[in-house]
PDB file of N, CA and C in Angstrom:
ATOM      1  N   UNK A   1       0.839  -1.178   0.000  1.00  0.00           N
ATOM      2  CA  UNK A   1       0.000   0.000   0.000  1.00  0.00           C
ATOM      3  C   UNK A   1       0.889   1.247   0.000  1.00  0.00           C
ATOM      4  N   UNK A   2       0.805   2.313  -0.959  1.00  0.00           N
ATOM      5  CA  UNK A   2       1.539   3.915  -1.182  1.00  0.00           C
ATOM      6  C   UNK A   2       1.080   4.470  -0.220  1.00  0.00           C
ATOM      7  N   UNK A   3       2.525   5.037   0.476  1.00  0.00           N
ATOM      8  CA  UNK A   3       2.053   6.065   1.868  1.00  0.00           C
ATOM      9  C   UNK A   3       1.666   7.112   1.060  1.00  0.00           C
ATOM     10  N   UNK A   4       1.042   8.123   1.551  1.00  0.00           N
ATOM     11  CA  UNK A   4       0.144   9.238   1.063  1.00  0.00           C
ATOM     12  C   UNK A   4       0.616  10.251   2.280  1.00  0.00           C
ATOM     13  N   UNK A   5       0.656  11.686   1.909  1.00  0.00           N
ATOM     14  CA  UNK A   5       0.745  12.544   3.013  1.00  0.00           C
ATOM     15  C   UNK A   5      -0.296  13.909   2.250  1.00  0.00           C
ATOM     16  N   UNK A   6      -0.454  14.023   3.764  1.00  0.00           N
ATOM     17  CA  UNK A   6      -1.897  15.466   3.664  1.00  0.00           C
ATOM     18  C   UNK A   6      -1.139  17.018   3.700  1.00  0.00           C
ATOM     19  N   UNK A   7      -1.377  17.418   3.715  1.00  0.00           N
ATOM     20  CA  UNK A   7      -0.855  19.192   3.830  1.00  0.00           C
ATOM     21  C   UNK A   7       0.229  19.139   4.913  1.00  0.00           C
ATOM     22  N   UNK A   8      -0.047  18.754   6.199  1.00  0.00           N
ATOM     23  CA  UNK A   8       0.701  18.517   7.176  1.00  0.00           C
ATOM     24  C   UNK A   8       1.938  17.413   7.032  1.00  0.00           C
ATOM     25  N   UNK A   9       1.562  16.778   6.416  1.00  0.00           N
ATOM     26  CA  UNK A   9       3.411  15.850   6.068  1.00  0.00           C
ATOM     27  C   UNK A   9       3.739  16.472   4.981  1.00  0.00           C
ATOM     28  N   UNK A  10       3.306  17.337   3.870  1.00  0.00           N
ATOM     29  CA  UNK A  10       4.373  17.353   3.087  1.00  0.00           C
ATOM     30  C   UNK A  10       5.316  18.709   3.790  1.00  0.00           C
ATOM     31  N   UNK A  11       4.363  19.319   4.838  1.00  0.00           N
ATOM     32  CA  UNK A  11       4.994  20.352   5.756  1.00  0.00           C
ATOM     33  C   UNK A  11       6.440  19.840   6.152  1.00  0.00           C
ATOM     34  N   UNK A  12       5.723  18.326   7.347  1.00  0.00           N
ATOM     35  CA  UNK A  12       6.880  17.972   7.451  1.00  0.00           C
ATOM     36  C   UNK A  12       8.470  16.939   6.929  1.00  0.00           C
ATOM     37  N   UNK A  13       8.266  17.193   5.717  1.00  0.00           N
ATOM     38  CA  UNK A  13       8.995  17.023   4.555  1.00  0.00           C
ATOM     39  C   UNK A  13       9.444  18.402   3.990  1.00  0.00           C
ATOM     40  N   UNK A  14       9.406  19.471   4.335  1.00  0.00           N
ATOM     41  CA  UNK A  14       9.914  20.758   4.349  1.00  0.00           C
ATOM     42  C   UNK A  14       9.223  21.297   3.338  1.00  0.00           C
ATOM     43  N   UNK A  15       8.381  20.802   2.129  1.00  0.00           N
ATOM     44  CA  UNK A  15       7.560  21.217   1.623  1.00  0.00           C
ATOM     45  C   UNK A  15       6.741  22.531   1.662  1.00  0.00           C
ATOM     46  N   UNK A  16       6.928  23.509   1.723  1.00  0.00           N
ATOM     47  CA  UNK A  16       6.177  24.892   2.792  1.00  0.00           C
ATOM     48  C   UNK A  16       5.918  25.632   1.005  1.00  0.00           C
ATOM     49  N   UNK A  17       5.132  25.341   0.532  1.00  0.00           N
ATOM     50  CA  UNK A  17       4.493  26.026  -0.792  1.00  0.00           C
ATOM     51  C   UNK A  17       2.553  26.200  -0.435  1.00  0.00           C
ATOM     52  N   UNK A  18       2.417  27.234  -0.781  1.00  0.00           N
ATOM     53  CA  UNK A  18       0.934  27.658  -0.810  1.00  0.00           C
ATOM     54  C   UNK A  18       0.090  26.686  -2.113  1.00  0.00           C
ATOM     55  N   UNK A  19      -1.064  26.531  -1.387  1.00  0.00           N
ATOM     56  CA  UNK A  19      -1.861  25.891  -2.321  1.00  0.00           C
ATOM     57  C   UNK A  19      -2.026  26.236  -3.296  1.00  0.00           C
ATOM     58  N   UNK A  20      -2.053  27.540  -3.534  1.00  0.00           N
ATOM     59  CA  UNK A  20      -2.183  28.256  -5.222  1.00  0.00           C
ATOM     60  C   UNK A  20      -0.946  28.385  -5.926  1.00  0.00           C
ATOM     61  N   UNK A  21       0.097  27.754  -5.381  1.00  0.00           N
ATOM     62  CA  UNK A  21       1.352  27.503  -6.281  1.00  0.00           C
ATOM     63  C   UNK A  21       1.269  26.011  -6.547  1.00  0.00           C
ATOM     64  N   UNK A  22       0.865  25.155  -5.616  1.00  0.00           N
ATOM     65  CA  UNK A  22       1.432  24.037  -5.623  1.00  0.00           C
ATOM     66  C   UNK A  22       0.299  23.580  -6.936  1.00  0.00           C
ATOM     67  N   UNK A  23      -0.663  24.022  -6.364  1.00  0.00           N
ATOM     68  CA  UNK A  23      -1.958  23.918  -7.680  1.00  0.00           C
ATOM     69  C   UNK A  23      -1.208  24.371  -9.662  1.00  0.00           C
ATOM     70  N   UNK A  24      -0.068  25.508  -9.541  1.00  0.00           N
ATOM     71  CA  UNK A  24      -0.249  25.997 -10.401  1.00  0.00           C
ATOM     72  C   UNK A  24       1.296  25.160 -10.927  1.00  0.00           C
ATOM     73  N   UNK A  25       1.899  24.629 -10.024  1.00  0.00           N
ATOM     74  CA  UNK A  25       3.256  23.373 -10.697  1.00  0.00           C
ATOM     75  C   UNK A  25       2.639  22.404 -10.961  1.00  0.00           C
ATOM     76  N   UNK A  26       1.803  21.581 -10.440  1.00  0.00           N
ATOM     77  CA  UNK A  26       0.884  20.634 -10.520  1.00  0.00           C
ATOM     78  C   UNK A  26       0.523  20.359 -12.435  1.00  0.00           C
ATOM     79  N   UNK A  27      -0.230  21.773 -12.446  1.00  0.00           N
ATOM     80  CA  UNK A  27      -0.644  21.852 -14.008  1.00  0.00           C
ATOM     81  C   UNK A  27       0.552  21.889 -15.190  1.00  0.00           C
ATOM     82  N   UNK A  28       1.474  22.141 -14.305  1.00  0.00           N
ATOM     83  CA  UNK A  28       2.538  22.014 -15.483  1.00  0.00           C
ATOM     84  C   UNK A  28       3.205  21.217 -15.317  1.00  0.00           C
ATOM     85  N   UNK A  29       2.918  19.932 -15.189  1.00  0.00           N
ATOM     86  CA  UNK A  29       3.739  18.865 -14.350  1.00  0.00           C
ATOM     87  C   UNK A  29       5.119  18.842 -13.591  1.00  0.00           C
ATOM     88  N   UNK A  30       5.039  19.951 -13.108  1.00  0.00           N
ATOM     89  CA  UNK A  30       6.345  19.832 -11.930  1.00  0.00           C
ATOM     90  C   UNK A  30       6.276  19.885 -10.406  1.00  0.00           C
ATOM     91  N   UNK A  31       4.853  19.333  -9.806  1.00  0.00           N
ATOM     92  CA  UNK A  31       5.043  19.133  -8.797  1.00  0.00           C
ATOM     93  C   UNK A  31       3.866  18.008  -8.915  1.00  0.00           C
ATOM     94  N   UNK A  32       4.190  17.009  -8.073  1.00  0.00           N
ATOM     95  CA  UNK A  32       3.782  15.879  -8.112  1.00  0.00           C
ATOM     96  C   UNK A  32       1.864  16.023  -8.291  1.00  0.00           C
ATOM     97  N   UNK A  33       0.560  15.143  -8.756  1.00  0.00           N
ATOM     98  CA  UNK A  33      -0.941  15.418  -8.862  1.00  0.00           C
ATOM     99  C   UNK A  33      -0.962  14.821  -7.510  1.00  0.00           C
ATOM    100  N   UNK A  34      -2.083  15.902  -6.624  1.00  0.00           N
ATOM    101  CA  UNK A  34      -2.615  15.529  -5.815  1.00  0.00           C
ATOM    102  C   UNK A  34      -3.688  14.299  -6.009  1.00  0.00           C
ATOM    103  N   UNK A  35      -4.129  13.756  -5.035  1.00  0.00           N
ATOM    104  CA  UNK A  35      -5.065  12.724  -4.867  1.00  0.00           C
ATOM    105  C   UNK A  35      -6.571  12.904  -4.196  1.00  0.00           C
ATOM    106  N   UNK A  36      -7.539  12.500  -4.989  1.00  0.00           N
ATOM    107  CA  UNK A  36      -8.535  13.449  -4.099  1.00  0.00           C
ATOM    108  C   UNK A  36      -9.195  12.291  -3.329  1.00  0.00           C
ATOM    109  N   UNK A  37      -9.531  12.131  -2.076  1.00  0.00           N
ATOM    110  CA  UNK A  37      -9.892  11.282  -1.341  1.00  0.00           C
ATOM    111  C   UNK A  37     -11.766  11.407  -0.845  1.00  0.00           C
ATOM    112  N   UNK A  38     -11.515  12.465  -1.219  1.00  0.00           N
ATOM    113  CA  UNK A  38     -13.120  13.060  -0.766  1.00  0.00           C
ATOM    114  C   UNK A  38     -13.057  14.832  -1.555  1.00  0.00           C
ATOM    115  N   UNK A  39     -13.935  14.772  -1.635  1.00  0.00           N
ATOM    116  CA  UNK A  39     -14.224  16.793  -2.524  1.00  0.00           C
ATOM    117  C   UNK A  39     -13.352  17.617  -1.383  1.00  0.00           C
ATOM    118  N   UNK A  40     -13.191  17.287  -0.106  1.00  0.00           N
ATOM    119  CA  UNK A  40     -12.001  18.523   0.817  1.00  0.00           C
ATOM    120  C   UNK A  40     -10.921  17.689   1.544  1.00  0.00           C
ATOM    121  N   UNK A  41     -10.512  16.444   0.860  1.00  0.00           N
ATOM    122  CA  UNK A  41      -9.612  15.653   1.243  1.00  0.00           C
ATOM    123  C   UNK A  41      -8.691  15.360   0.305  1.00  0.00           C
ATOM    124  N   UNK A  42      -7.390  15.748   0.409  1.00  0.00           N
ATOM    125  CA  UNK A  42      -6.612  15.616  -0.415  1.00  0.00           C
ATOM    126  C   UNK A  42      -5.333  15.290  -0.055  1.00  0.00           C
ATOM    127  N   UNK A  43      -4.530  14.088  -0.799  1.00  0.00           N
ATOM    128  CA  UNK A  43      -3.447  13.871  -0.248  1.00  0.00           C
ATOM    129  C   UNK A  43      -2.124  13.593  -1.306  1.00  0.00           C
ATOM    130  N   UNK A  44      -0.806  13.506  -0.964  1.00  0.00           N
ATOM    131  CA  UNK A  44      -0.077  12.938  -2.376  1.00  0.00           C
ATOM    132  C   UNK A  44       0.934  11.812  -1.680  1.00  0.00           C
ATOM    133  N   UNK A  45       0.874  11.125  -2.899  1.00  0.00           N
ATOM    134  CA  UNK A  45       2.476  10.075  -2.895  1.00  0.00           C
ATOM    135  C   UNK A  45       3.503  10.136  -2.324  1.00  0.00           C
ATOM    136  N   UNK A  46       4.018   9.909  -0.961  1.00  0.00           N
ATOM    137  CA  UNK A  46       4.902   9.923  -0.640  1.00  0.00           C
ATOM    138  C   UNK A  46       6.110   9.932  -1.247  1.00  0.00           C
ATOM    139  N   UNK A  47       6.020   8.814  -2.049  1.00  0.00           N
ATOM    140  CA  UNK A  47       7.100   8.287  -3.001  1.00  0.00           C
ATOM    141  C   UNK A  47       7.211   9.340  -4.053  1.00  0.00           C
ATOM    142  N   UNK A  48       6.109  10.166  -5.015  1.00  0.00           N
ATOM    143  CA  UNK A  48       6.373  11.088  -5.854  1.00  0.00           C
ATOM    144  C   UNK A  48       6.974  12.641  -5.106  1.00  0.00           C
ATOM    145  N   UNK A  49       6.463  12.282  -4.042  1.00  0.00           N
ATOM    146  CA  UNK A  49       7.256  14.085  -3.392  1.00  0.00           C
ATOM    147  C   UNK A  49       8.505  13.546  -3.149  1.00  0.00           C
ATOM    148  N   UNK A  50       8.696  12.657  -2.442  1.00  0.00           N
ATOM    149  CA  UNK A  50      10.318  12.403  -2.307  1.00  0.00           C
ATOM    150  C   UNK A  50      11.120  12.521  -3.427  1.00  0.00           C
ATOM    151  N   UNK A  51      10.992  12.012  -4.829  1.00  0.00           N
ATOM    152  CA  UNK A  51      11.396  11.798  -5.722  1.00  0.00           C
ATOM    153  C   UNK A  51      11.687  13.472  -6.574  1.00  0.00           C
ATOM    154  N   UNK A  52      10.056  13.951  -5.980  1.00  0.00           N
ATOM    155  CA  UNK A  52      10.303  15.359  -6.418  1.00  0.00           C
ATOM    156  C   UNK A  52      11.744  16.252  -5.937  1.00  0.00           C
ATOM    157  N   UNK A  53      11.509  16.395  -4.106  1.00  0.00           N
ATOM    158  CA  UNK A  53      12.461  16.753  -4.068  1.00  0.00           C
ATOM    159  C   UNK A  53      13.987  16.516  -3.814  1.00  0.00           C
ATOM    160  N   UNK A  54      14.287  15.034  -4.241  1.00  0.00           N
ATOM    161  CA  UNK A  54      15.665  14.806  -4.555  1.00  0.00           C
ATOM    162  C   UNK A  54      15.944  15.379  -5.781  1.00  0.00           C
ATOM    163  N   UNK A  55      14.871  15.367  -6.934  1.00  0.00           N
ATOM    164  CA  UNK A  55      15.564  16.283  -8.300  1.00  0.00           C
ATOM    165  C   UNK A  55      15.615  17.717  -8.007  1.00  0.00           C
ATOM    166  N   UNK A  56      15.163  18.010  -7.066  1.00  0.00           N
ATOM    167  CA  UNK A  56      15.485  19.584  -6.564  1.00  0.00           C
ATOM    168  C   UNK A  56      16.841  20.010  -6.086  1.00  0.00           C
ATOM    169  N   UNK A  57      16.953  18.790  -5.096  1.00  0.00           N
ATOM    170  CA  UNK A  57      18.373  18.819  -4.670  1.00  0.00           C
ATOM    171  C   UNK A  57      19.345  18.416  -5.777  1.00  0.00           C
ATOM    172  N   UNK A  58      18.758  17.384  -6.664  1.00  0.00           N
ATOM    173  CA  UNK A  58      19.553  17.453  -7.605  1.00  0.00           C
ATOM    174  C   UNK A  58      20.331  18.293  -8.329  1.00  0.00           C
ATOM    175  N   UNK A  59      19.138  18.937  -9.055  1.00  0.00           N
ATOM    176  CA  UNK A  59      19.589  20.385  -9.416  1.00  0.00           C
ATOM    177  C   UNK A  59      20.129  21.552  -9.143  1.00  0.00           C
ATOM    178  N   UNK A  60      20.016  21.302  -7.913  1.00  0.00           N
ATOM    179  CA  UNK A  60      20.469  22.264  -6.963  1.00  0.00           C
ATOM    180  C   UNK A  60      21.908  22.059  -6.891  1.00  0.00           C
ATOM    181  N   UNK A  61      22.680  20.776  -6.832  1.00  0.00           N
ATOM    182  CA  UNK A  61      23.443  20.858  -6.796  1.00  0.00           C
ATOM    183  C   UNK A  61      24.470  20.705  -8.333  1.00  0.00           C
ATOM    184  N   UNK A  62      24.086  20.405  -9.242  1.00  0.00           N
ATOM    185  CA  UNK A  62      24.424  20.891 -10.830  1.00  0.00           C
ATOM    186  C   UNK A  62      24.663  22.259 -11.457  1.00  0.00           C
ATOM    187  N   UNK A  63      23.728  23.104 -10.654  1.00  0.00           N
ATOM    188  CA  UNK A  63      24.007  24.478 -11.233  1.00  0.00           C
ATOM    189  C   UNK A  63      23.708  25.391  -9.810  1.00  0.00           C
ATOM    190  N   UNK A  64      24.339  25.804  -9.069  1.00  0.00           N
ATOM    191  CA  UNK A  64      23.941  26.102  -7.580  1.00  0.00           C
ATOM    192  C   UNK A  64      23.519  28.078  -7.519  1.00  0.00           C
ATOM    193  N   UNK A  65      24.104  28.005  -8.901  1.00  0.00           N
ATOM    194  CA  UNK A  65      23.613  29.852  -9.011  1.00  0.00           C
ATOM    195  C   UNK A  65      22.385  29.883 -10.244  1.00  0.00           C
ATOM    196  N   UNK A  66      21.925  29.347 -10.689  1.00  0.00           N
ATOM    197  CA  UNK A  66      20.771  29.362 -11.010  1.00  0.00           C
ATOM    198  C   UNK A  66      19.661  29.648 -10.886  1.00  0.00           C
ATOM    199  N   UNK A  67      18.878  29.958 -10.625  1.00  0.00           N
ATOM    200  CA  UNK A  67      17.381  30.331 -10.722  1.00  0.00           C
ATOM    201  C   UNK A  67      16.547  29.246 -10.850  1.00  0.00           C
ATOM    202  N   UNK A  68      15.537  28.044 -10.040  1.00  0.00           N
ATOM    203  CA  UNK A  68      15.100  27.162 -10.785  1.00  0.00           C
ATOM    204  C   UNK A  68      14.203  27.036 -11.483  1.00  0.00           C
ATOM    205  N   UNK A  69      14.635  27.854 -12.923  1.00  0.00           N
ATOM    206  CA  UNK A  69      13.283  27.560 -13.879  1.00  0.00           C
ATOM    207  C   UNK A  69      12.451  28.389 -13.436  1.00  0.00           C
ATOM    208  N   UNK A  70      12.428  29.947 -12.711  1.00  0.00           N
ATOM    209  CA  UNK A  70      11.111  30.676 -12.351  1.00  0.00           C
ATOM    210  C   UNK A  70      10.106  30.000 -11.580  1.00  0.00           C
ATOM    211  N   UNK A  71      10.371  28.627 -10.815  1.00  0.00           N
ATOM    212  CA  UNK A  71       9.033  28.113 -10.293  1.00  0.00           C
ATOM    213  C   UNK A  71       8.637  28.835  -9.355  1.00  0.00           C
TER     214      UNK A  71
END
């Protein structure tokens, strides 16, 4: 079974983005699709945020004066 985390774990996963951003990477596929569990329940993939932000760190560490991409 895929662990899933709610607003509050991806917090604590350092995650700290507002819903109207995370909504607006989402659509451009760069931040992982939420999951809708109920119409005000929503959660994501553990496994896809992690993954997300190791390519952050990734990148981060490839070009460290960069800008990432305006996100």
């Amino acid at each position: 079974m895929p662990r899933v985390l709610d607003r509050n774990g991806l917090r604590d996963l350092g995650v700290c983005l507002s819903n109207t951003h995370m909504l607006r990477l989402e659509s451009r596929g760069r931040f992982p699709k939420r999951v809708y569990l109920s119409p005000q329940k929503v959660v994501w993939l553990e496994s896809e945020v992690s993954e997300w932000l190791e390519d952050r760190i990734q990148k981060r560490s490839k070009n460290p004066n960069k800008d990432e991409e305006n996100v």
